[in-house]
Protein backbone atom coordinates (compact mmCIF):
# COMPACT_ATOMS: atom_id res chain seq x y z
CA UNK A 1 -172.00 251.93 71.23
CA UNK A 2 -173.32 254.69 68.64
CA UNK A 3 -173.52 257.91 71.21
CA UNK A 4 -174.41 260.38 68.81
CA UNK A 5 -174.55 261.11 64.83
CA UNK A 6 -173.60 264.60 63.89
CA UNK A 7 -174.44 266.76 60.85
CA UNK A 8 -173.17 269.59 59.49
CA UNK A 9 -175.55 271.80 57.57
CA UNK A 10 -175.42 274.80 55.65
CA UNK A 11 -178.39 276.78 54.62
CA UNK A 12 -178.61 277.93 50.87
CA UNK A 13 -181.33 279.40 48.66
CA UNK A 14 -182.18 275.99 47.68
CA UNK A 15 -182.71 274.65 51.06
CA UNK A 16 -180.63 272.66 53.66
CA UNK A 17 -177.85 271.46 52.26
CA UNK A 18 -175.41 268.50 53.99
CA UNK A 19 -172.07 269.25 54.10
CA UNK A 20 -170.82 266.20 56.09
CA UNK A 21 -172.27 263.66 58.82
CA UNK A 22 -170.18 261.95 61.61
CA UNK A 23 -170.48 259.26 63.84
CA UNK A 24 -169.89 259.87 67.84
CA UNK A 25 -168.91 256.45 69.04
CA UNK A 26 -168.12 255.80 72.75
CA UNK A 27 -166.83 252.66 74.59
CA UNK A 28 -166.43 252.27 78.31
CA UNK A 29 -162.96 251.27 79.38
CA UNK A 30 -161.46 250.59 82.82
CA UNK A 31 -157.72 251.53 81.56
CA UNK A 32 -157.07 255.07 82.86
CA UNK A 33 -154.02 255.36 80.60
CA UNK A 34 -156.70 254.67 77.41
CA UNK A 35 -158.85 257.28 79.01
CA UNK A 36 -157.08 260.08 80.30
CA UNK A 37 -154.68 259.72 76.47
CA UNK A 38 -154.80 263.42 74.84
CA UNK A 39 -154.90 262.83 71.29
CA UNK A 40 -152.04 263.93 69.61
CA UNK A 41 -153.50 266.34 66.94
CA UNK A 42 -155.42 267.88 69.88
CA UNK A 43 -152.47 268.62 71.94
CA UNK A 44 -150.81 269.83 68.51
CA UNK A 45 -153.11 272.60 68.32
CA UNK A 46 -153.14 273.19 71.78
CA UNK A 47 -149.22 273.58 72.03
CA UNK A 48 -149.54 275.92 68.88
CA UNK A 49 -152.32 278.15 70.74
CA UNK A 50 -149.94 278.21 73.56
CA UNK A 51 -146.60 278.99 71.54
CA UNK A 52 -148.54 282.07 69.32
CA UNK A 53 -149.64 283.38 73.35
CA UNK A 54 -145.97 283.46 74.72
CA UNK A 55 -145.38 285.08 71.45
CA UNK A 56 -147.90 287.22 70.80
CA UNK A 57 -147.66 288.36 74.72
CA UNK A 58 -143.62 288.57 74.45
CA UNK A 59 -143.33 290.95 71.77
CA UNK A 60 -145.89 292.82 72.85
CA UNK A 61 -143.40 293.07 76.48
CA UNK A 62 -140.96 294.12 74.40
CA UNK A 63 -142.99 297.00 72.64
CA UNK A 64 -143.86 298.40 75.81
CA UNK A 65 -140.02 298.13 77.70
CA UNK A 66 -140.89 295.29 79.62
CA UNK A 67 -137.63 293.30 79.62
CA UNK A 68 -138.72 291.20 82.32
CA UNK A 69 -141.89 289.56 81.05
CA UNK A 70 -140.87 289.59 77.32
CA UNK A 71 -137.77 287.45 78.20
CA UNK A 72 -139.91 285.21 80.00
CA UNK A 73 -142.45 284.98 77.30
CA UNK A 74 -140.42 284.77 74.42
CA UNK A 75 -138.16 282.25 76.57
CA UNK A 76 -141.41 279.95 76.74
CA UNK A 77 -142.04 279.92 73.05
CA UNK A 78 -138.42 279.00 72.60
CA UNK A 79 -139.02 276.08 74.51
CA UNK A 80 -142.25 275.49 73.38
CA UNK A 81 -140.90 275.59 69.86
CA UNK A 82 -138.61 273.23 70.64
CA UNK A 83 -140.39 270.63 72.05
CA UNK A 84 -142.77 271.08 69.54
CA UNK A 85 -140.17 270.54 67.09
CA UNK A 86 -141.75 273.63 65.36
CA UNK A 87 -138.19 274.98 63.40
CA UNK A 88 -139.77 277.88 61.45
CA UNK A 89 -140.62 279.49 64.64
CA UNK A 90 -137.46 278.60 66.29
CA UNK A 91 -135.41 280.32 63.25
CA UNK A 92 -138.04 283.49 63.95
CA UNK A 93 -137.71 283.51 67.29
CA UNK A 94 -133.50 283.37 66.84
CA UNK A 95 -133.40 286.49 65.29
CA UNK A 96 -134.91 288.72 68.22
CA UNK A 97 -133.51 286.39 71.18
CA UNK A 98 -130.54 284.82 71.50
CA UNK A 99 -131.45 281.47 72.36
CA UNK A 100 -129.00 280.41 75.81
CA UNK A 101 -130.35 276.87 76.16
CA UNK A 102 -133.55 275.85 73.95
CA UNK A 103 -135.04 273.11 76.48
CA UNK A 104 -135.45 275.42 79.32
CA UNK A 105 -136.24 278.54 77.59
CA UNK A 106 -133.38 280.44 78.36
CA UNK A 107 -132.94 283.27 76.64
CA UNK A 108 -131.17 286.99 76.04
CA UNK A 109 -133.47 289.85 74.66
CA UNK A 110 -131.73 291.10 71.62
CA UNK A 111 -130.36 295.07 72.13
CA UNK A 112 -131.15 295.24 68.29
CA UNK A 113 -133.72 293.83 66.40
CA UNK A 114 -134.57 294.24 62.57
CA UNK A 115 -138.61 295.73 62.32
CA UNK A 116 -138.80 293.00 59.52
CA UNK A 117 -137.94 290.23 61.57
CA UNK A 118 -140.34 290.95 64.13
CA UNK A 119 -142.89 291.32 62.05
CA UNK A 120 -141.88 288.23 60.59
CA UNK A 121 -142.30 286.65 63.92
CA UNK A 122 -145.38 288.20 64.93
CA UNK A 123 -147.56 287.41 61.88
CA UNK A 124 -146.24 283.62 61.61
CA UNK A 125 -146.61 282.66 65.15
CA UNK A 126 -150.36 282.46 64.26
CA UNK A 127 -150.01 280.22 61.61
CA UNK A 128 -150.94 276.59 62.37
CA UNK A 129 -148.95 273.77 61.20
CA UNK A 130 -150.65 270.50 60.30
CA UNK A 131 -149.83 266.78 61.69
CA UNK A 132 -149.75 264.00 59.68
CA UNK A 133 -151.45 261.02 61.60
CA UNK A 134 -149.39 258.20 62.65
CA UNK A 135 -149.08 255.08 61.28
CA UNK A 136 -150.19 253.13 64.44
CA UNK A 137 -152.63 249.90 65.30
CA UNK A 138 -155.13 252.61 66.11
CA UNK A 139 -155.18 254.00 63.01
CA UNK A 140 -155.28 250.88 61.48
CA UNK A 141 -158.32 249.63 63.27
CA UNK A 142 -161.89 250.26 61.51
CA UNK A 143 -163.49 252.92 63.59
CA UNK A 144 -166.85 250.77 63.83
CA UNK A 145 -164.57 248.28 65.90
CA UNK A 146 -165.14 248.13 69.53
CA UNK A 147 -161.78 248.65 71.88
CA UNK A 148 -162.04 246.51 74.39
CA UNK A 149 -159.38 245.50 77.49
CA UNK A 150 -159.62 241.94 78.85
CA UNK A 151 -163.12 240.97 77.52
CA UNK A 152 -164.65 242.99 80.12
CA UNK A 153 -167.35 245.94 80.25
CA UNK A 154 -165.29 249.30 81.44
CA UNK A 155 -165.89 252.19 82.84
CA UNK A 156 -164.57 255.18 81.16
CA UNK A 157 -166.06 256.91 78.58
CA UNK A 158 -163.62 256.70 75.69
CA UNK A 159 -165.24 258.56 72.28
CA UNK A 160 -164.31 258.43 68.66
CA UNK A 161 -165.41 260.39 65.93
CA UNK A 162 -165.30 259.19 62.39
CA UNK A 163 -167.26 261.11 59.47
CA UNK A 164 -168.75 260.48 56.51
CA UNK A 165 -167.89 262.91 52.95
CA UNK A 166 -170.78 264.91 51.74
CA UNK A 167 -171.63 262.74 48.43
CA UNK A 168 -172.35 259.75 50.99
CA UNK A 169 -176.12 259.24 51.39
CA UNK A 170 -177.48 259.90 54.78
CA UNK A 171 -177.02 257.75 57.94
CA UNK A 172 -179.67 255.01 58.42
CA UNK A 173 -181.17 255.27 61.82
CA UNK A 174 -179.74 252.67 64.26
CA UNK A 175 -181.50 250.23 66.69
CA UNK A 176 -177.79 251.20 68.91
């Protein structure tokens, strides 16, 4: 079922302008492993957000003598890094912690660390890192096909967004 269409405009001295329009499908769905999924590139982000925090908040520990909380911070991002399989940051991180065991976040504040390094650290963790999508059946299904579980009606709200490029003409409205 069409739920919503979306636009994104842009004012300009020659009026409104369309930038790009998107579809807000939703289907209802009874499978509470379909409905409570996070989507991948979502949790990505998320993880990323999270990572630059323990970062962010773990040198800033470190500035101010806080041994305690830095460790712990910087610890996080180590494992965060790793399960994130985020290397760069890993390598950063490696050069003002000594890295006991990467899973758990274990780690040893280093006595000396290089200003560069840190720096190096500090600016990068804010830098996202893009996700290719996978090559799955969901991905390969059209995004105007329903998902449905058994042939019946469901009952979770399940929502997909799929957009149009600027140079397409604008939606037709929709007896959905």
């Amino acid at each position: 079922m069409l739920a919503a269409r979306v636009s994104l405009v842009m004012n300009s001295p020659s009026g409104p302008q369309v930038l790009g329009q998107g579809l807000v499908r939703a289907i209802w769905t009874d499978d509470e492993a379909l409905s409570t999924k996070i989507n991948q590139r979502i949790a990505h982000y998320t993880g990323q957000a999270e990572l630059a925090e323990a970062i962010q908040d773990g040198l800033e520990a470190r500035k101010q003598g806080d041994e305690e909380t830095a460790t712990a911070k910087l610890g996080k991002a180590a494992a965060l890094a790793h399960g994130s399989g985020n290397e760069d940051t890993a390598r950063l991180l490696a050069k003002v912690v000594d890295v006991v065991d990467e899973k758990t976040g274990t780690v040893r504040l280093k006595k000396t660390v290089d200003d560069a390094d840190e720096m190096a650290l500090d600016t990068r963790s804010t830098k996202t890192v893009r996700v290719r999508g996978r090559a799955g059946a969901a991905s390969r299904r059209r995004p105007d096909q329903p998902r449905r579980m058994d042939g019946h009606h469901h009952r979770a709200l399940l929502i997909a967004v799929t957009g149009t490029p600027a140079s397409s003409p604008p939606l037709a409205p929709s007896a959905t």
